[in-house]
N, C-alpha and C. Protein backbone atom coordinates (compact mmCIF):
# COMPACT_ATOMS: atom_id res chain seq x y z
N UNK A 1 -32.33 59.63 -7.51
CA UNK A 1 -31.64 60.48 -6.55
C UNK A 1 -30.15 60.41 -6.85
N UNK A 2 -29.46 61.25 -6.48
CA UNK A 2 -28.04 61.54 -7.50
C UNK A 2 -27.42 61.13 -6.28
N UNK A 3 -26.12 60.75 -6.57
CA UNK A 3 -25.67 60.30 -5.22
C UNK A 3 -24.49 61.04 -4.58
N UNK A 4 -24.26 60.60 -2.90
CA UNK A 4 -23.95 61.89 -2.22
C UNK A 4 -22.17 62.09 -2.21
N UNK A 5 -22.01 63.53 -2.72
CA UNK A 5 -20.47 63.41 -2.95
C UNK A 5 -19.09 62.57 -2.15
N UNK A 6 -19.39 62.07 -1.52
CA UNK A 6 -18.86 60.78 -0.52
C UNK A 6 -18.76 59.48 -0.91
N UNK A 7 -19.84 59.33 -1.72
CA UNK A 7 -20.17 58.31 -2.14
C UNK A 7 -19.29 58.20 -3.74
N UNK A 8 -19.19 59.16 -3.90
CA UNK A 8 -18.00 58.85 -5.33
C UNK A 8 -16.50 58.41 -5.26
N UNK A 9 -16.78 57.61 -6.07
CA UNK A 9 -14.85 57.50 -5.70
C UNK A 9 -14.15 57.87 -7.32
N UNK A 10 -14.89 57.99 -8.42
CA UNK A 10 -14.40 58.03 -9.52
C UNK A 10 -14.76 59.33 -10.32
N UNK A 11 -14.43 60.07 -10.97
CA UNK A 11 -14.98 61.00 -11.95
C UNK A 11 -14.73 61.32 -13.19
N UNK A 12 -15.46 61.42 -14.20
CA UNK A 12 -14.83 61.47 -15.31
C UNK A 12 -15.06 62.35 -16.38
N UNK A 13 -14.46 63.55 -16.29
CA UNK A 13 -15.14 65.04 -17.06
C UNK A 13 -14.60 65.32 -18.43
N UNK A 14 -15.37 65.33 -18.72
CA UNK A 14 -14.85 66.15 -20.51
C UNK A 14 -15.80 67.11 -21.35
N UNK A 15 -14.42 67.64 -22.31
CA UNK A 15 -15.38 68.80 -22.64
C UNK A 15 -14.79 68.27 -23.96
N UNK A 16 -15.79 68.45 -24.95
CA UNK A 16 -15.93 67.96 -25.96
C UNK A 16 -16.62 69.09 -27.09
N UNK A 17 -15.13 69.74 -27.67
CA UNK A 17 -15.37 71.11 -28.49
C UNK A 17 -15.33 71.04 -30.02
N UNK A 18 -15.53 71.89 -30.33
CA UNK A 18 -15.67 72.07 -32.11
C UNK A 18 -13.81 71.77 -32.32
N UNK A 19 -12.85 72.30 -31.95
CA UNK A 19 -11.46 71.91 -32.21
C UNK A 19 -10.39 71.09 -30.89
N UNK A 20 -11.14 70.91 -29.93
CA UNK A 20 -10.28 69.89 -29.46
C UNK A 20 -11.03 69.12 -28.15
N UNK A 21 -10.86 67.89 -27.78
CA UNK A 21 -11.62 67.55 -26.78
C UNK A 21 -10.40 67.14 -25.93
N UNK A 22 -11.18 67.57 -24.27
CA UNK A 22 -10.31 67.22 -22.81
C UNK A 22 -11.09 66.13 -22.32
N UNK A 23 -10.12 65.46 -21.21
CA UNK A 23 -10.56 64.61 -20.32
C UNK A 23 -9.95 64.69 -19.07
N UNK A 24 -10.77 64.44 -17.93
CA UNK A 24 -10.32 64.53 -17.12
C UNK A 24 -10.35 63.59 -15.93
N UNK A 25 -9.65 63.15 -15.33
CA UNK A 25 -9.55 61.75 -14.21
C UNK A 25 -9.71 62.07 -12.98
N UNK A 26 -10.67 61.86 -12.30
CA UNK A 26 -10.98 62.49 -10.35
C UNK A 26 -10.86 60.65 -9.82
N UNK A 27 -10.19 60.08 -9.05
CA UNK A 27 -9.91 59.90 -7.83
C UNK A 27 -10.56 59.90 -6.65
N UNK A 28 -11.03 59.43 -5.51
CA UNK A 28 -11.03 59.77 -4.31
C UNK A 28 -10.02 59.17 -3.64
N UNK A 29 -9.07 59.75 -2.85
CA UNK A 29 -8.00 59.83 -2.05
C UNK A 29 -8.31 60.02 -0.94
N UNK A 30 -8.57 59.20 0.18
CA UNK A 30 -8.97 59.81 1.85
C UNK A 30 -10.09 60.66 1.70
N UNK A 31 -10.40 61.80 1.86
CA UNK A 31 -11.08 62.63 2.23
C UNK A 31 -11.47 63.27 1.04
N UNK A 32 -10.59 63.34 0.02
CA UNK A 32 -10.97 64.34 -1.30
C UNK A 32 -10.79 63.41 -2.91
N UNK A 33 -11.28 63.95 -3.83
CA UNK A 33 -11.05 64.23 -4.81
C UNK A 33 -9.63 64.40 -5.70
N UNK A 34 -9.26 63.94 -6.11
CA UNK A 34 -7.29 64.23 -6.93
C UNK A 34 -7.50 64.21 -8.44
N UNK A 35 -6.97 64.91 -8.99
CA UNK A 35 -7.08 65.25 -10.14
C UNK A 35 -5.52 63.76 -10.63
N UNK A 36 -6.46 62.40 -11.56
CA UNK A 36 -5.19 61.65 -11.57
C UNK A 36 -4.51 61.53 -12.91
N UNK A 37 -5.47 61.94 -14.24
CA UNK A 37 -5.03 62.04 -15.14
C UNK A 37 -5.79 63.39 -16.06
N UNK A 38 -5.08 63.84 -17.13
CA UNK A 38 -6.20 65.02 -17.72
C UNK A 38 -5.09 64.69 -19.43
N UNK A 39 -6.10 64.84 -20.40
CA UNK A 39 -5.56 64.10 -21.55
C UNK A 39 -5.93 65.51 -22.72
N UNK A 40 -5.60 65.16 -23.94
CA UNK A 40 -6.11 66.47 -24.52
C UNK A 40 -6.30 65.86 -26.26
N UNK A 41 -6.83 65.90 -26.57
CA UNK A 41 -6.80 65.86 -28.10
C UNK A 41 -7.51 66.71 -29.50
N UNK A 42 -6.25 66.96 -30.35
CA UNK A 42 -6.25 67.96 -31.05
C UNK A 42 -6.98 67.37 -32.49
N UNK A 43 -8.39 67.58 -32.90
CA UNK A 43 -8.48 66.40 -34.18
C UNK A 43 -9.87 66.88 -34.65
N UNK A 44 -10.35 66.60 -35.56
CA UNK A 44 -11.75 66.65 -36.46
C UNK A 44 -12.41 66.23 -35.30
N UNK A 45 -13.91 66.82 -35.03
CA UNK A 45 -14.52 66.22 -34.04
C UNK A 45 -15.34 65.04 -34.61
N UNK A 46 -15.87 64.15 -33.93
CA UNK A 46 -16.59 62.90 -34.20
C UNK A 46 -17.98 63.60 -34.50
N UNK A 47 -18.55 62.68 -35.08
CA UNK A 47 -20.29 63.44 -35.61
C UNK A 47 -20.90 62.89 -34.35
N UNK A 48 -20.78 61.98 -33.27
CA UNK A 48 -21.34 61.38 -32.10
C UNK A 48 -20.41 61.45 -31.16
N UNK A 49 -21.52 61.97 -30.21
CA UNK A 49 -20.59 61.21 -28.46
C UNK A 49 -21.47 60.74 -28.17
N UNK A 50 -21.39 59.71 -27.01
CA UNK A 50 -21.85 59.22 -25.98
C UNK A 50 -21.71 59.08 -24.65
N UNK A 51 -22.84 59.65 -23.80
CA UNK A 51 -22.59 59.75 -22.69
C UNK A 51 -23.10 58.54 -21.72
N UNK A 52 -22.18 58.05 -20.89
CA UNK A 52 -22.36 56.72 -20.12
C UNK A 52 -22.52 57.23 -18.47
N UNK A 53 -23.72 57.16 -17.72
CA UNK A 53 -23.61 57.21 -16.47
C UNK A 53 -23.69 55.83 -15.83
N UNK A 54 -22.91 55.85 -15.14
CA UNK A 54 -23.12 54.34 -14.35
C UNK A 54 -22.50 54.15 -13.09
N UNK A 55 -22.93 53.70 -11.81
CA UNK A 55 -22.12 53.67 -10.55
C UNK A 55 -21.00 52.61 -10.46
């Protein structure tokens, strides 16, 4: 069971493209969500990602 948006305090999004990969930093602040960091990199992509879920 996925857990309930309240229950997050951290987030961590990226998009991971043929010429550049983002990242992005969520926060919970009081009541919401804050965008706390967002990063960018311009480079050969890696032949692997890995994706980590964990509470």
């Amino acid at each position: 069971m996925p857990p309930k948006p309240d229950d997050i305090a951290v987030i961590v999004a990226t998009d991971c493209g043929g010429a550049t990969t983002k990242a992005m930093l969520f926060e919970k602040v009081g009541d919401e969500h804050r965008r706390i960091f967002r990063g960018r990199e311009v480079a050969a992509p890696r032949a692997d990602v890995e994706i980590v879920e964990g509470a």
